[in-house]
C-alpha atoms as a PDB file:
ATOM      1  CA  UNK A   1     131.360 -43.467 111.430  1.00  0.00           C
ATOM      2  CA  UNK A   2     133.000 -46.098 109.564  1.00  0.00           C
ATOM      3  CA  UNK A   3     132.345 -50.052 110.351  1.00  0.00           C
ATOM      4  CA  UNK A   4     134.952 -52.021 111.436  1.00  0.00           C
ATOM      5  CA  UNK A   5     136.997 -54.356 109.086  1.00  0.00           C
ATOM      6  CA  UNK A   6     134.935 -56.934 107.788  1.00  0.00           C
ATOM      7  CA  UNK A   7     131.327 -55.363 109.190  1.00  0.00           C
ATOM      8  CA  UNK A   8     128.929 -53.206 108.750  1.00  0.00           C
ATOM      9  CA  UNK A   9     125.740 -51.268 109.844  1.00  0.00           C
ATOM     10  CA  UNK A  10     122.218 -51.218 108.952  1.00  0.00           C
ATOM     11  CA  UNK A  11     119.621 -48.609 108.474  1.00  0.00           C
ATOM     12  CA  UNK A  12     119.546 -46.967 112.034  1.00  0.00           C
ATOM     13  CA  UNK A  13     116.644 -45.227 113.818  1.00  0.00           C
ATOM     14  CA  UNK A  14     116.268 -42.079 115.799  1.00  0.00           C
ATOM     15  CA  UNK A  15     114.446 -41.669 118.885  1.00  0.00           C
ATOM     16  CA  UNK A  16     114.124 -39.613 121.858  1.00  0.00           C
ATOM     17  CA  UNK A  17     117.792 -37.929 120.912  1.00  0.00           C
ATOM     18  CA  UNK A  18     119.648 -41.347 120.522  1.00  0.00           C
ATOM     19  CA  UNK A  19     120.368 -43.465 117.417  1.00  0.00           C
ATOM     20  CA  UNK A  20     120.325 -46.827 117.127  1.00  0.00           C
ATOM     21  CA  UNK A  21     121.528 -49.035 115.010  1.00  0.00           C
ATOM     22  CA  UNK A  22     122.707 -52.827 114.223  1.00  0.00           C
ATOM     23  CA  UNK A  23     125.939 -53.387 113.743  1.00  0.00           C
ATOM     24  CA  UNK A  24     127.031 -57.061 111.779  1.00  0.00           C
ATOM     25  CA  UNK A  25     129.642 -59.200 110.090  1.00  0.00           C
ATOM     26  CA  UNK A  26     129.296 -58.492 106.146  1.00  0.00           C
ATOM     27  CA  UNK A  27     127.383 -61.258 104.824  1.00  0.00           C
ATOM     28  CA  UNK A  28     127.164 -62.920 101.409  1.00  0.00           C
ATOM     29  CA  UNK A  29     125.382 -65.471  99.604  1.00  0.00           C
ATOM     30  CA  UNK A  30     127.906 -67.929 101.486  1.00  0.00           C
ATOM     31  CA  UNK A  31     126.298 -67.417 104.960  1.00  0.00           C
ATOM     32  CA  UNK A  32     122.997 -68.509 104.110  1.00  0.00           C
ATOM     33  CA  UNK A  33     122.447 -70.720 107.473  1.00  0.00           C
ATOM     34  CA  UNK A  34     125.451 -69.762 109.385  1.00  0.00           C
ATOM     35  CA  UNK A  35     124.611 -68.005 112.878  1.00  0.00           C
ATOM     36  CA  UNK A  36     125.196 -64.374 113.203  1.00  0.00           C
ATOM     37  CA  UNK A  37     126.678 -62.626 115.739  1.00  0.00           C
ATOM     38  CA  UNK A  38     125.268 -58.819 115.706  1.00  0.00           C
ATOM     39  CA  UNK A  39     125.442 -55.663 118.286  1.00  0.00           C
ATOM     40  CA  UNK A  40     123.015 -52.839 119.005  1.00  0.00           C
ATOM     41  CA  UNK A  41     124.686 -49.596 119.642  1.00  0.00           C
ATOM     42  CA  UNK A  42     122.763 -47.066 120.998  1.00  0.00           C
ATOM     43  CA  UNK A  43     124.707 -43.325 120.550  1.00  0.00           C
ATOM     44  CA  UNK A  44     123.741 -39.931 121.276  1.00  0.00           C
ATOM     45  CA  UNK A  45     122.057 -38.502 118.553  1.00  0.00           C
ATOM     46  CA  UNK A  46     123.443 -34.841 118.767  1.00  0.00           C
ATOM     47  CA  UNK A  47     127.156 -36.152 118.937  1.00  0.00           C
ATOM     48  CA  UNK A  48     127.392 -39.685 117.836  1.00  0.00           C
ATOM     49  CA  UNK A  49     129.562 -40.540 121.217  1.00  0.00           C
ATOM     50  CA  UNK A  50     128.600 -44.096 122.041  1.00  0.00           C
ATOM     51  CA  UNK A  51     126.357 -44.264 124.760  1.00  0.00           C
ATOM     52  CA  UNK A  52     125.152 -48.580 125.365  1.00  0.00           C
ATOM     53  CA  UNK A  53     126.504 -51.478 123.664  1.00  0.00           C
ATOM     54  CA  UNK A  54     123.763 -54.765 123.841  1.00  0.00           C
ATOM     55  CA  UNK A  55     125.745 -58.169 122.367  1.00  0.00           C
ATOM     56  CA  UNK A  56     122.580 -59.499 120.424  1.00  0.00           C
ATOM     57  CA  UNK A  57     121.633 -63.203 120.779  1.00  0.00           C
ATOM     58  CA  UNK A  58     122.570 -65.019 117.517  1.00  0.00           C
ATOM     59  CA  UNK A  59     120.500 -65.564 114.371  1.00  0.00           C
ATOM     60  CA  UNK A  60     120.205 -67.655 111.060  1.00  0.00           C
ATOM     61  CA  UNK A  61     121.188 -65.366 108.481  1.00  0.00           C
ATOM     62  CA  UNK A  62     118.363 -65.889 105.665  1.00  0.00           C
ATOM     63  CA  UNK A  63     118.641 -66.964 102.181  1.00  0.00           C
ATOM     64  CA  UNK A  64     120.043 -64.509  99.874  1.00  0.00           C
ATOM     65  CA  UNK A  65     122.262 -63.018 102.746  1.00  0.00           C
ATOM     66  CA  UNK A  66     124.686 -60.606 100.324  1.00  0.00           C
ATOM     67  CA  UNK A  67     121.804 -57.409 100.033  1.00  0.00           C
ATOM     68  CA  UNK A  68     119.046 -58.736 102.506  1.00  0.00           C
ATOM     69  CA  UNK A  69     120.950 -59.937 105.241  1.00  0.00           C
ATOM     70  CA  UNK A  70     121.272 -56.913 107.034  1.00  0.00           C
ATOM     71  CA  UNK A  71     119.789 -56.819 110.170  1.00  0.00           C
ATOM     72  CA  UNK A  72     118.180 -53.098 110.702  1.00  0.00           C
ATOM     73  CA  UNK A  73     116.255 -51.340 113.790  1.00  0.00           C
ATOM     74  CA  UNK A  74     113.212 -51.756 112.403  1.00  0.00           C
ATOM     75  CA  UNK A  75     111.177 -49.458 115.033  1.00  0.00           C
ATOM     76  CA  UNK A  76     111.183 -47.650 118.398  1.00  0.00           C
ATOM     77  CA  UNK A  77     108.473 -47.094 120.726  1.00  0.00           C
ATOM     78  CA  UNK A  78     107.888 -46.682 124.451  1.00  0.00           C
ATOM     79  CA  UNK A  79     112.008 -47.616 125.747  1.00  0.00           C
ATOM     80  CA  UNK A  80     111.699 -50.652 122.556  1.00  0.00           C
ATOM     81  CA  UNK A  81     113.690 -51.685 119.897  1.00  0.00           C
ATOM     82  CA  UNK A  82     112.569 -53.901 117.215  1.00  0.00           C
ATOM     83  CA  UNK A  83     115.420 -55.603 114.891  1.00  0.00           C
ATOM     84  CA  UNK A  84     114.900 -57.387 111.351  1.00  0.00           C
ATOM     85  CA  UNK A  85     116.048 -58.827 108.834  1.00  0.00           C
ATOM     86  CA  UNK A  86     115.914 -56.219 105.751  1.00  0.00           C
ATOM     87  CA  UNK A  87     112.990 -56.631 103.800  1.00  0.00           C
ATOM     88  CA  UNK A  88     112.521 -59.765 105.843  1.00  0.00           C
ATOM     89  CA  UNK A  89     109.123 -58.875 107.591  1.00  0.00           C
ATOM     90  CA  UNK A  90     108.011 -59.103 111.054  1.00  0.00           C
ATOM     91  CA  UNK A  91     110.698 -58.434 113.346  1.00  0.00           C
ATOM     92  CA  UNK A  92     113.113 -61.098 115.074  1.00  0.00           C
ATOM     93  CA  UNK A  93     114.134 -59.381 118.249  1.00  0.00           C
ATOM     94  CA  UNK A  94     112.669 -56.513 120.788  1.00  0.00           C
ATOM     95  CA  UNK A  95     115.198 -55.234 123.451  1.00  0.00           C
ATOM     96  CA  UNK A  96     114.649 -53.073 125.612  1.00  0.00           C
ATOM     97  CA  UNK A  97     116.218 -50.525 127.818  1.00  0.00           C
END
């Protein structure tokens, strides 16, 4: 699946026979500061189809934001989902379902 114009996904995660992953605006160097806008999609992990949509709440996008300002799914456990900056350490946000 490609991203949209102007975005793009991070590293996604498989659990329990759904995928989920981050989806963002493409960052650069430029956005260090700025507030990002990100969405969790949630598909079926058999066919891809879109199954949940969660509007993230915004974040600082971190120094360096062109290769390590990707926010990933950074683990899954027990109906939790814990996003992160790439190689940014602990995670920022849990949802859950």
């Amino acid at each position: 699946m490609r991203a949209p114009a102007g975005q793009e996904y991070g590293l996604p995660e498989i659990a329990d026979g759904r995928a989920y992953v981050v989806r963002q605006p493409f960052l650069t160097d430029a956005d260090t500061g700025r507030r990002v806008h990100a969405d969790l999609l949630v598909l079926d992990a058999d066919t891809g189809r879109p199954l949940h949509t969660l509007r993230l709440p915004s974040m600082t996008a971190p120094d360096e934001s062109g290769y390590f300002g990707r926010l990933d799914v950074l683990d899954t456990a027990d109906g939790t989902v814990s996003i992160g900056w790439r190689d940014g350490g602990e995670p920022l946000l849990i949802a859950t379902d």
